[in-house]
N, C-alpha and C. Protein backbone atom coordinates (compact mmCIF):
# COMPACT_ATOMS: atom_id res chain seq x y z
N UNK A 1 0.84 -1.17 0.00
CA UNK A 1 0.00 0.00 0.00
C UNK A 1 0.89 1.23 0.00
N UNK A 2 0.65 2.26 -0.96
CA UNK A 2 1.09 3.56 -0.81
C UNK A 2 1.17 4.36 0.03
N UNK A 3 1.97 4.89 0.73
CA UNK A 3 2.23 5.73 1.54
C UNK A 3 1.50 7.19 1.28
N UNK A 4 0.33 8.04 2.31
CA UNK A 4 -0.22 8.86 1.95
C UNK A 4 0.81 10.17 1.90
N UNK A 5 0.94 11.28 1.03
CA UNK A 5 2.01 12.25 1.28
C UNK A 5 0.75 13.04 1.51
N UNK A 6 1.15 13.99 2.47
CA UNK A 6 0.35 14.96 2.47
C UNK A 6 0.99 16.78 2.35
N UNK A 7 0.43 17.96 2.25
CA UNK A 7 1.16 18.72 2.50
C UNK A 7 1.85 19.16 4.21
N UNK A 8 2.80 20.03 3.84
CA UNK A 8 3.09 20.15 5.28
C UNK A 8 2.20 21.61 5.62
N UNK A 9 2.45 22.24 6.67
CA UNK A 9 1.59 23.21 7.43
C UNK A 9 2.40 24.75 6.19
N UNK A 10 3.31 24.07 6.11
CA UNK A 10 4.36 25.68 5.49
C UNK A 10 3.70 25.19 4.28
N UNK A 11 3.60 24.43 3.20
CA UNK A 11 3.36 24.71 1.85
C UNK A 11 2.01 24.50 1.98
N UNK A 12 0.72 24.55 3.26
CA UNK A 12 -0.62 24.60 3.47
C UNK A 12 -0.90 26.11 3.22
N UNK A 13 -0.14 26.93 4.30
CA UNK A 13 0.19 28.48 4.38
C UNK A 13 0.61 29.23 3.03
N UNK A 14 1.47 28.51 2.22
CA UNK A 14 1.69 28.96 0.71
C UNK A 14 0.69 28.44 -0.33
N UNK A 15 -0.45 27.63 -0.15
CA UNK A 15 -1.30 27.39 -1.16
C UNK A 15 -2.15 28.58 -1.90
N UNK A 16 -2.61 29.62 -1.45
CA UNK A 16 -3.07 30.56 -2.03
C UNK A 16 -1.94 31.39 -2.99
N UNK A 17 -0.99 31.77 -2.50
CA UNK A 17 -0.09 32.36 -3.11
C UNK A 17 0.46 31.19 -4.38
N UNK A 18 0.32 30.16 -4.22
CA UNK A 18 0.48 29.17 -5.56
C UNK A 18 -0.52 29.14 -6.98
N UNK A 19 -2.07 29.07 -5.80
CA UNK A 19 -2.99 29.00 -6.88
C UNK A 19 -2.98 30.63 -7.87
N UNK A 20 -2.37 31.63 -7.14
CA UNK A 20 -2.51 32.97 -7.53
C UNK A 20 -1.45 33.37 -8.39
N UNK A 21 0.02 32.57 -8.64
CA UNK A 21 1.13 32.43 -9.00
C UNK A 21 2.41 33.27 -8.57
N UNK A 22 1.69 33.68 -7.43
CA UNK A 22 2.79 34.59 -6.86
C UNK A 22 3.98 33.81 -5.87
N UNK A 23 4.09 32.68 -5.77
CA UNK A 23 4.83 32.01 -5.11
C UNK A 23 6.68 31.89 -5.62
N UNK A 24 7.67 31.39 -4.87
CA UNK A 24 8.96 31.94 -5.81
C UNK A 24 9.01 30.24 -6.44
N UNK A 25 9.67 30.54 -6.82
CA UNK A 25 10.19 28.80 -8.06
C UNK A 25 10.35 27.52 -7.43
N UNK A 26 11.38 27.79 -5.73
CA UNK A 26 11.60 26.79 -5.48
C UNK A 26 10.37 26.18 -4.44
N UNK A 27 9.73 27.01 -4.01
CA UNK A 27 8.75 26.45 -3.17
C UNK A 27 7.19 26.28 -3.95
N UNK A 28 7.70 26.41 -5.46
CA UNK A 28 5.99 26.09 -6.34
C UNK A 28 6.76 24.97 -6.62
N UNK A 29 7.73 24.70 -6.60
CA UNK A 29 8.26 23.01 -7.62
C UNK A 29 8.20 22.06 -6.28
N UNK A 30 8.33 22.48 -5.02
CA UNK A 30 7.97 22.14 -3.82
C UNK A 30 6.85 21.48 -3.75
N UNK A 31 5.99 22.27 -3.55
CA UNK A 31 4.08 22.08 -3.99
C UNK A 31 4.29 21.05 -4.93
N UNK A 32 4.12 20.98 -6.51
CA UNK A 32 4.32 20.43 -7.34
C UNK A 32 4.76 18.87 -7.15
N UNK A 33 5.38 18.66 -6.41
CA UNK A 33 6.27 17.73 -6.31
C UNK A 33 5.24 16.73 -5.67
N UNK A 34 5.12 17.29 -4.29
CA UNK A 34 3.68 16.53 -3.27
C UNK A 34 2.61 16.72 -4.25
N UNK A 35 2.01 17.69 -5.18
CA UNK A 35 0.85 17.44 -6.25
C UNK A 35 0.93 16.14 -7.01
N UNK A 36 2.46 15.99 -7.82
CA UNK A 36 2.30 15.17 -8.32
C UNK A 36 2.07 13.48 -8.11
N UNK A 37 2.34 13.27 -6.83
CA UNK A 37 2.19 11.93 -6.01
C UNK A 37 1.08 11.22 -5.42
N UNK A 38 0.64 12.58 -4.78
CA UNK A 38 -0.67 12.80 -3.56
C UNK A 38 -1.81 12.95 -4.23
N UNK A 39 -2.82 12.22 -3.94
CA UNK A 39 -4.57 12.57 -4.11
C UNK A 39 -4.63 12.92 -3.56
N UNK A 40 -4.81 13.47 -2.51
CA UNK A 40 -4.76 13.92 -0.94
C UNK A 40 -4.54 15.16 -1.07
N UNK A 41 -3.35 15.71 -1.39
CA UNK A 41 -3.05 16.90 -1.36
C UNK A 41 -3.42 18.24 -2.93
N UNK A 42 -3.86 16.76 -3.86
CA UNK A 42 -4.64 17.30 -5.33
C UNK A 42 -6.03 17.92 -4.63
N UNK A 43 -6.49 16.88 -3.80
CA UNK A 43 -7.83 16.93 -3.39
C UNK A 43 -8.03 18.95 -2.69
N UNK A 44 -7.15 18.89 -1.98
CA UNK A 44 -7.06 19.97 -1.13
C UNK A 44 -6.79 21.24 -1.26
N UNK A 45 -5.85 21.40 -3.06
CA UNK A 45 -5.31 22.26 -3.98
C UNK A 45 -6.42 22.67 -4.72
N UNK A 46 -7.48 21.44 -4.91
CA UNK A 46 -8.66 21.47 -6.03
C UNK A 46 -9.95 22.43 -4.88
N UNK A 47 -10.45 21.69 -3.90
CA UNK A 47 -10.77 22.28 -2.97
C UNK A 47 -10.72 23.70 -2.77
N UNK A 48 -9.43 23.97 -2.29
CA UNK A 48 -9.03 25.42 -1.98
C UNK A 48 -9.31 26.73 -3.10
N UNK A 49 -9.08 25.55 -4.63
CA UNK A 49 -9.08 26.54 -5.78
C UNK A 49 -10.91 27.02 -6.23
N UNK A 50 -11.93 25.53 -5.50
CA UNK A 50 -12.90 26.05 -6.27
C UNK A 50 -13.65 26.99 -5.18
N UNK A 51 -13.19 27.05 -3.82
CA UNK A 51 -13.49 28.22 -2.50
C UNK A 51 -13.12 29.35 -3.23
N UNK A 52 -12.20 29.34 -3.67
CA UNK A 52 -11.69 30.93 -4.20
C UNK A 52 -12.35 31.36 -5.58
N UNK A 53 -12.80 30.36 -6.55
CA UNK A 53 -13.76 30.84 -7.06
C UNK A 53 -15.13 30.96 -7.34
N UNK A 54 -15.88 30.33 -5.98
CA UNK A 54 -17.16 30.74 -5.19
C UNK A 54 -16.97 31.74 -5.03
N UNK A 55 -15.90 32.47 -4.05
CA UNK A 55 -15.83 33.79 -3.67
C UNK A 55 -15.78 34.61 -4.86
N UNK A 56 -15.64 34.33 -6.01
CA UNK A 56 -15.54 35.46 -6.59
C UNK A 56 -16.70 35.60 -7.37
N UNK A 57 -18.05 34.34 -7.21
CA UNK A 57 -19.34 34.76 -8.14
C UNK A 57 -19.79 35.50 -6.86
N UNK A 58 -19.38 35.75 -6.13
CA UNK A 58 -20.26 36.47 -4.76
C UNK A 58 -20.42 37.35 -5.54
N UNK A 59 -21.58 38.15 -5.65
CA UNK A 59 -21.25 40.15 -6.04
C UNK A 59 -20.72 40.54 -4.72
N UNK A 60 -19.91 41.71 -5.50
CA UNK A 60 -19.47 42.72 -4.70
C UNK A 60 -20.47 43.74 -4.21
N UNK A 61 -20.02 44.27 -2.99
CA UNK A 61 -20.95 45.66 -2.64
C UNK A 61 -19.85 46.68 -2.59
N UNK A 62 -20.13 47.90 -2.19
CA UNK A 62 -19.27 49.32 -2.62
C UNK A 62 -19.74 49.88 -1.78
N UNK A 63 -19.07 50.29 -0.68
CA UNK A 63 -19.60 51.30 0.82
C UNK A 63 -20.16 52.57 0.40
N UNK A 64 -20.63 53.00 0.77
CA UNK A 64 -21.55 54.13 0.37
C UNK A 64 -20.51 55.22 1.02
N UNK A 65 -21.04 56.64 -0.11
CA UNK A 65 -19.62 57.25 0.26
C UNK A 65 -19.63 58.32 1.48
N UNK A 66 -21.03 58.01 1.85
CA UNK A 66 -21.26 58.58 3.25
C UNK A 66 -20.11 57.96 4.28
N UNK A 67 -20.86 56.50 4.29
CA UNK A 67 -19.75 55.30 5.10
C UNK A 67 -18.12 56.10 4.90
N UNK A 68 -17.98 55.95 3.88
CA UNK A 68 -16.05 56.35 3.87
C UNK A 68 -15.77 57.67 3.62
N UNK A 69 -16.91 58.73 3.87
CA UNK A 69 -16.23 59.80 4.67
C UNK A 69 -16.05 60.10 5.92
N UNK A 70 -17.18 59.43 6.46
CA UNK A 70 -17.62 59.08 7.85
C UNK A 70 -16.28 58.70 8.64
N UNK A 71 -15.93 57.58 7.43
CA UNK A 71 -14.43 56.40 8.31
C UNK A 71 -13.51 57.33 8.01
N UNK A 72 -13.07 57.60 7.15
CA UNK A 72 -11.83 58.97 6.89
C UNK A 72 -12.10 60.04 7.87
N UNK A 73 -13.06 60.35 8.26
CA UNK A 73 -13.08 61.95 9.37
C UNK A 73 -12.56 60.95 10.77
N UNK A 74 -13.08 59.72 10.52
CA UNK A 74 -12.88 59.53 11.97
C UNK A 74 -11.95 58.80 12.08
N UNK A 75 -10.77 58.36 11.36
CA UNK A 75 -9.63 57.81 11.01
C UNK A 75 -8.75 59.21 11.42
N UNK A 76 -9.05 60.60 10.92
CA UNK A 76 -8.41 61.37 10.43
C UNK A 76 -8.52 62.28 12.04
N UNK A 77 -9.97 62.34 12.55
CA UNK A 77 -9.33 62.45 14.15
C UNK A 77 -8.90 61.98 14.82
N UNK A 78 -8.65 60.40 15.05
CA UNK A 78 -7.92 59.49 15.66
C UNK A 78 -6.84 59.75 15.17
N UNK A 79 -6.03 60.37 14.05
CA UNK A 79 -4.65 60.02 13.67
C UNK A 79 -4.21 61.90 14.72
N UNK A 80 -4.92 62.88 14.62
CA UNK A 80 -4.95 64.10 15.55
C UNK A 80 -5.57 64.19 16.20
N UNK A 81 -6.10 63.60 17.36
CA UNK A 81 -6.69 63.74 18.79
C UNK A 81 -6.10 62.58 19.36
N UNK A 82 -5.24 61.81 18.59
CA UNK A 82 -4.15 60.19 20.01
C UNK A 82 -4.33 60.94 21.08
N UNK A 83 -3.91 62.22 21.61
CA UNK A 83 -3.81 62.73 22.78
C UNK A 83 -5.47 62.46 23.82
N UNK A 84 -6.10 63.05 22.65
CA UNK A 84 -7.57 62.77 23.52
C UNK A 84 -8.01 61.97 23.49
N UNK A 85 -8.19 60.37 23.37
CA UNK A 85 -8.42 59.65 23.52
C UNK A 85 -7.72 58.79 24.71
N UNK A 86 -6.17 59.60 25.19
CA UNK A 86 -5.88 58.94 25.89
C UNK A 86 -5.96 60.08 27.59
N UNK A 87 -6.63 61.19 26.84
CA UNK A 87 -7.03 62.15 27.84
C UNK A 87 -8.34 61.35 28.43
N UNK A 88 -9.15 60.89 27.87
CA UNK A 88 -10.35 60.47 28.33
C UNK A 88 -10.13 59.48 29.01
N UNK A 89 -9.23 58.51 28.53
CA UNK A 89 -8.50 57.58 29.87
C UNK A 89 -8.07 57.73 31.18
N UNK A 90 -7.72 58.59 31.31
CA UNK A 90 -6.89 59.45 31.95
C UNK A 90 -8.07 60.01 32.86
N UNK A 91 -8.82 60.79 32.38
CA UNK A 91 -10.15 61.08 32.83
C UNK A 91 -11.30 60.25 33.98
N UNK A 92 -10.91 59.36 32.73
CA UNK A 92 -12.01 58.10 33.40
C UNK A 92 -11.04 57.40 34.78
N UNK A 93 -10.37 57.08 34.72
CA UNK A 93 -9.48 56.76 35.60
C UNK A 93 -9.22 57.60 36.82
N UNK A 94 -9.37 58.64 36.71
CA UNK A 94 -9.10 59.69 37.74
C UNK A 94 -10.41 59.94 38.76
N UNK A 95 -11.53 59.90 37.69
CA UNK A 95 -13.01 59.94 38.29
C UNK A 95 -13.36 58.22 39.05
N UNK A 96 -12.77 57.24 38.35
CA UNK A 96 -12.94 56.02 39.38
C UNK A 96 -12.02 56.20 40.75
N UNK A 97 -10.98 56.62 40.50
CA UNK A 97 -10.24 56.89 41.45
C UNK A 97 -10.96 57.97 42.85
N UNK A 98 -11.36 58.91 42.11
CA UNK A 98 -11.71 60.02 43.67
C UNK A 98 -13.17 59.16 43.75
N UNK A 99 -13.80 58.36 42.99
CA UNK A 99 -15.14 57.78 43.52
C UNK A 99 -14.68 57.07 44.82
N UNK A 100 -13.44 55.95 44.41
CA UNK A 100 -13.33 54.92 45.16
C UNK A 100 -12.71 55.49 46.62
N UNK A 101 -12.33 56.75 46.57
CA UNK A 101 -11.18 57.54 47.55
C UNK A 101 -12.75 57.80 48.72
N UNK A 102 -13.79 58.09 47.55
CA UNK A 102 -14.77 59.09 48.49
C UNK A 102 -15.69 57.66 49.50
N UNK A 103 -15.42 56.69 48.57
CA UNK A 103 -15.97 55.61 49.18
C UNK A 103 -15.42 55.10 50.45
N UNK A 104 -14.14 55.23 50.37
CA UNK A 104 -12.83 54.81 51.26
C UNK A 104 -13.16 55.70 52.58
N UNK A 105 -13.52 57.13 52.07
CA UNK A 105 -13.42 58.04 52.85
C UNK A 105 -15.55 58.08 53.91
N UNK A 106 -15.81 57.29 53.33
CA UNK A 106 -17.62 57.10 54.13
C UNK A 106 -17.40 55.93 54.76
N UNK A 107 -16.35 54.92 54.62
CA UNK A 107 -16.55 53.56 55.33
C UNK A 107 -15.58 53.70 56.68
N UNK A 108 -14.27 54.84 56.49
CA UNK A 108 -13.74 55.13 57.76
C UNK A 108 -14.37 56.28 58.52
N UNK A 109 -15.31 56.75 58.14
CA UNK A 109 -16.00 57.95 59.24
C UNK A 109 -17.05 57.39 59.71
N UNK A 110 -17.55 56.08 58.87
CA UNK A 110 -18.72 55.61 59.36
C UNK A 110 -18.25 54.57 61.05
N UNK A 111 -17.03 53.79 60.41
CA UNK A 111 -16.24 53.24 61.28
C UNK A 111 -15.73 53.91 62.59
N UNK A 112 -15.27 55.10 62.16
CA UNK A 112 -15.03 55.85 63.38
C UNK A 112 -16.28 55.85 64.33
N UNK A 113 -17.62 56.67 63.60
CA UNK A 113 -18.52 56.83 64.37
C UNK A 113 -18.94 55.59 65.09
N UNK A 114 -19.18 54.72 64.55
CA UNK A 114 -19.10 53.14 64.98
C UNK A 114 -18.80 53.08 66.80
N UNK A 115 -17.23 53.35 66.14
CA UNK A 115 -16.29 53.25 67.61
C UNK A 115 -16.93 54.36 68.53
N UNK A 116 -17.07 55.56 68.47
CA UNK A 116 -17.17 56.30 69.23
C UNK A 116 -18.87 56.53 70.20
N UNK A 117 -19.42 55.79 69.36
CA UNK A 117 -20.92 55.45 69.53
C UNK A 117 -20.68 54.14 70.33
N UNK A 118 -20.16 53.43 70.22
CA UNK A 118 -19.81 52.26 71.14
C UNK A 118 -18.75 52.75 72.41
N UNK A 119 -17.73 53.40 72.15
CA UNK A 119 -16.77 53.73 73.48
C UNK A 119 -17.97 54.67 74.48
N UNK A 120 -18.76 55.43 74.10
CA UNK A 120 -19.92 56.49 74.67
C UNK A 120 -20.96 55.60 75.82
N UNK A 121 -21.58 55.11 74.86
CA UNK A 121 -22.80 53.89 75.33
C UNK A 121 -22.28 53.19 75.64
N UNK A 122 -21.39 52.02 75.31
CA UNK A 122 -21.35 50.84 76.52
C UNK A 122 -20.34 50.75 77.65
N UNK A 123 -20.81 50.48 78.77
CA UNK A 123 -20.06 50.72 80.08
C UNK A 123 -18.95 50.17 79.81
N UNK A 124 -17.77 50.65 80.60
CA UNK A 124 -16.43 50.20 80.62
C UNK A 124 -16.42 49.78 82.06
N UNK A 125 -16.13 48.40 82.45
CA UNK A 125 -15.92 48.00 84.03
C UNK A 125 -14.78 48.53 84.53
N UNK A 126 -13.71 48.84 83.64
CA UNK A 126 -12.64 49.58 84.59
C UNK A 126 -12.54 50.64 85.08
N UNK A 127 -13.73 51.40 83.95
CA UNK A 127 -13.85 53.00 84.48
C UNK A 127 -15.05 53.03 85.71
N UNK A 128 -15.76 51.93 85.80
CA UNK A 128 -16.61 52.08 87.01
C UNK A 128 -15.98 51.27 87.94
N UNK A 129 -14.63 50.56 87.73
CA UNK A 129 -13.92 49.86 89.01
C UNK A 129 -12.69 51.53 89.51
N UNK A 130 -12.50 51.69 88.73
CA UNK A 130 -11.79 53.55 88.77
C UNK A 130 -12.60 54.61 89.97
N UNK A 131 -13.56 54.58 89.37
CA UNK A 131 -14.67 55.17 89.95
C UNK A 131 -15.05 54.73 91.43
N UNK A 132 -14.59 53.34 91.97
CA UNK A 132 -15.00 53.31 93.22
C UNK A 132 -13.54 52.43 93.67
N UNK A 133 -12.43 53.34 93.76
CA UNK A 133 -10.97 52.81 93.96
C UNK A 133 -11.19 52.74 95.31
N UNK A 134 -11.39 54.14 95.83
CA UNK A 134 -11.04 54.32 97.30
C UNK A 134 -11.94 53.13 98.28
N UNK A 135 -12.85 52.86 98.18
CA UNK A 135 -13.83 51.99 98.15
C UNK A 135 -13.12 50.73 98.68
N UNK A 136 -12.88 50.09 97.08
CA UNK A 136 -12.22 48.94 96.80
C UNK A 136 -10.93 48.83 97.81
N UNK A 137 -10.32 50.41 97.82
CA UNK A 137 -9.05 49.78 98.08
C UNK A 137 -8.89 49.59 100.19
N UNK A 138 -9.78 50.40 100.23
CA UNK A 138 -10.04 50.33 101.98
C UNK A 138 -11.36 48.94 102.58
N UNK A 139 -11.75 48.43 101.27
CA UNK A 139 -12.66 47.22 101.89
C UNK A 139 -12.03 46.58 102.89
N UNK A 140 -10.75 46.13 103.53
CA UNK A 140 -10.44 45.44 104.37
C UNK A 140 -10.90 46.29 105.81
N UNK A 141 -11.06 47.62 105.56
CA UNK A 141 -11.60 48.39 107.05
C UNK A 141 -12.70 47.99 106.96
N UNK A 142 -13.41 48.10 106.23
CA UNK A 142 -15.04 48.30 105.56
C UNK A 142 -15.64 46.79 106.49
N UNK A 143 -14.99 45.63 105.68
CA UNK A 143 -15.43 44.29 106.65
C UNK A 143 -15.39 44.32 107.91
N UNK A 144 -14.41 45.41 108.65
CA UNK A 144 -14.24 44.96 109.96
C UNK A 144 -15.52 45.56 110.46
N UNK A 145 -16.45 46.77 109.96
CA UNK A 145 -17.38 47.20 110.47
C UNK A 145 -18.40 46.41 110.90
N UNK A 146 -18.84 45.37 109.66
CA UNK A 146 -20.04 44.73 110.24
C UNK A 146 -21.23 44.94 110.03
N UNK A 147 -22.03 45.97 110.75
CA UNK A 147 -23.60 46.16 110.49
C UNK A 147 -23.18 47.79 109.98
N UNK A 148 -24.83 48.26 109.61
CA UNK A 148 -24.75 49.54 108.97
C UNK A 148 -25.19 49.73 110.29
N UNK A 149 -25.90 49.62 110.89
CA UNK A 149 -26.57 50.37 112.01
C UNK A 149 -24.85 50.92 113.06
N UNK A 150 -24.47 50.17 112.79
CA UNK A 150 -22.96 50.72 113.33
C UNK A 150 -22.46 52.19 113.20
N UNK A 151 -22.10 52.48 112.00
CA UNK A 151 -22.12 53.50 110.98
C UNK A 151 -22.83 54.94 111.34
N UNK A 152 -24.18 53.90 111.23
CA UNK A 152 -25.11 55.33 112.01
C UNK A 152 -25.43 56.03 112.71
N UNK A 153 -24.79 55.12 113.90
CA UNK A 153 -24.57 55.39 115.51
C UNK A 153 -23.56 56.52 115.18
N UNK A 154 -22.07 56.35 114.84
CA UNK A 154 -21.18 56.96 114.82
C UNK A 154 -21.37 58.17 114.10
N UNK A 155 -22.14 58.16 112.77
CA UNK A 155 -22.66 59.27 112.06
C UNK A 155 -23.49 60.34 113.46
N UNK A 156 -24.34 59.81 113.64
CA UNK A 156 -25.26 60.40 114.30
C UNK A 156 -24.30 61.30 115.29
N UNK A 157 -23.73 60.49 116.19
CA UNK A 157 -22.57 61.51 117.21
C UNK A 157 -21.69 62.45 116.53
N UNK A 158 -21.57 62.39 115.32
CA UNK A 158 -20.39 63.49 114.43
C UNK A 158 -19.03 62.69 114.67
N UNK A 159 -18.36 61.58 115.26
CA UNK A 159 -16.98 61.11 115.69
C UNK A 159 -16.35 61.32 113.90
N UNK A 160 -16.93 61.03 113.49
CA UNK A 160 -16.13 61.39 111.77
C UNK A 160 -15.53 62.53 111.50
N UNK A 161 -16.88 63.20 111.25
CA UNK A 161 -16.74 64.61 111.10
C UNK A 161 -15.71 65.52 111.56
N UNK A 162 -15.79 65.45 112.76
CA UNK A 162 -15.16 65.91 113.73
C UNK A 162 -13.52 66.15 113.39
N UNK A 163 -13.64 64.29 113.59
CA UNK A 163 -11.67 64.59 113.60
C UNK A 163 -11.13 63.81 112.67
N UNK A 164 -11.46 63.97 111.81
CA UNK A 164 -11.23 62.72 110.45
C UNK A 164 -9.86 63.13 110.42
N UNK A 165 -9.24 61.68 110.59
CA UNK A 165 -7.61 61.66 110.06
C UNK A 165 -7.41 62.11 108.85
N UNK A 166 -6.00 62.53 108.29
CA UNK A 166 -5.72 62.25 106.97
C UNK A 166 -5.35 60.58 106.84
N UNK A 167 -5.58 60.41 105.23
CA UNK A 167 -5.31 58.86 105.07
C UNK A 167 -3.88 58.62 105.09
N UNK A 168 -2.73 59.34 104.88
CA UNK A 168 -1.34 59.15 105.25
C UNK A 168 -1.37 58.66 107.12
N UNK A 169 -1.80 59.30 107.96
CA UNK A 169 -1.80 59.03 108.74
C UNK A 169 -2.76 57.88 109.52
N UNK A 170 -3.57 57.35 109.07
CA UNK A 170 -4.51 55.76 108.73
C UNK A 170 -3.62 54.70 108.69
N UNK A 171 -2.59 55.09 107.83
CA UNK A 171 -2.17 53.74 107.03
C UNK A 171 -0.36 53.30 108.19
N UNK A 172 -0.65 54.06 108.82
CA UNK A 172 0.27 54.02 109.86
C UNK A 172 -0.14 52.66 111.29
């Protein structure tokens, strides 16, 4: 059985330029060579040749010359406004930017307020253990008292009032 030849990918890529005769000598005698052996690659030459002349019973159409003044003005400001087109980039970019800044800038004030609405309203135990130091820190007298009615006795006579130590001199 015959060995199938087929074309390679490079003289696949040069088949139009063959059927058109623009190809150079040594790579049409190339072609030629696999033509003359191959069904395979006749098949694919024949193929290719009668695509290309389908395409050409297509009619043609002809842009209307609105269309290609249209494309020329606007070819012709793109070739003098490059600058503005890349101004509008520039633009656009700058306006996402202070959006995202202003966004940045509502989620940390909201945050702040957050905190400060929370440090306000909810109790802190250290600032109400602060708040009753002297308290806390003399409870060992405090137990030795005992009853309140104690207290009241002594209130009642003024013995406090009267001659209240300083606490430097207490702790003696």
């Amino acid at each position: 059985m015959a060995k199938i030849t087929r074309l390679s990918s490079e003289q696949r890529e040069n088949l139009t330029a063959y059927l058109d005769g623009e190809l150079d000598e040594a790579s049409t005698q190339d072609i030629e060579q696999v033509l003359a052996v191959s069904e395979v690659a006749r098949h694919e030459v024949d193929m290719l040749s009668r695509t290309w002349d389908m395409l050409n019973v297509l009619p043609t159409h002809r842009a209307s010359e609105e269309f290609t003044r249209k494309t020329m003005t606007n070819l012709r400001a793109a070739e003098q406004g490059g600058a503005g087109a890349a101004g509008q980039m520039v633009y656009r970019n700058a306006r996402r930017g202070v959006v995202l800044a202003m966004w940045g800038g509502v989620l940390v004030a909201c945050g702040y307020l957050g905190f400060m609405a929370t440090n306000h309203w909810v109790p802190n135990e250290s600032e109400e253990l602060l708040d009753d130091y002297d308290v806390i820190n003399n409870l060992h007298k405090y137990s030795e008292i005992g009853d309140v009615e104690f207290l009241k006795i002594l209130q009642s006579k003024r013995t406090f009032a009267d001659h209240a130590p300083h606490d430097d001199q207490t702790d003696k």
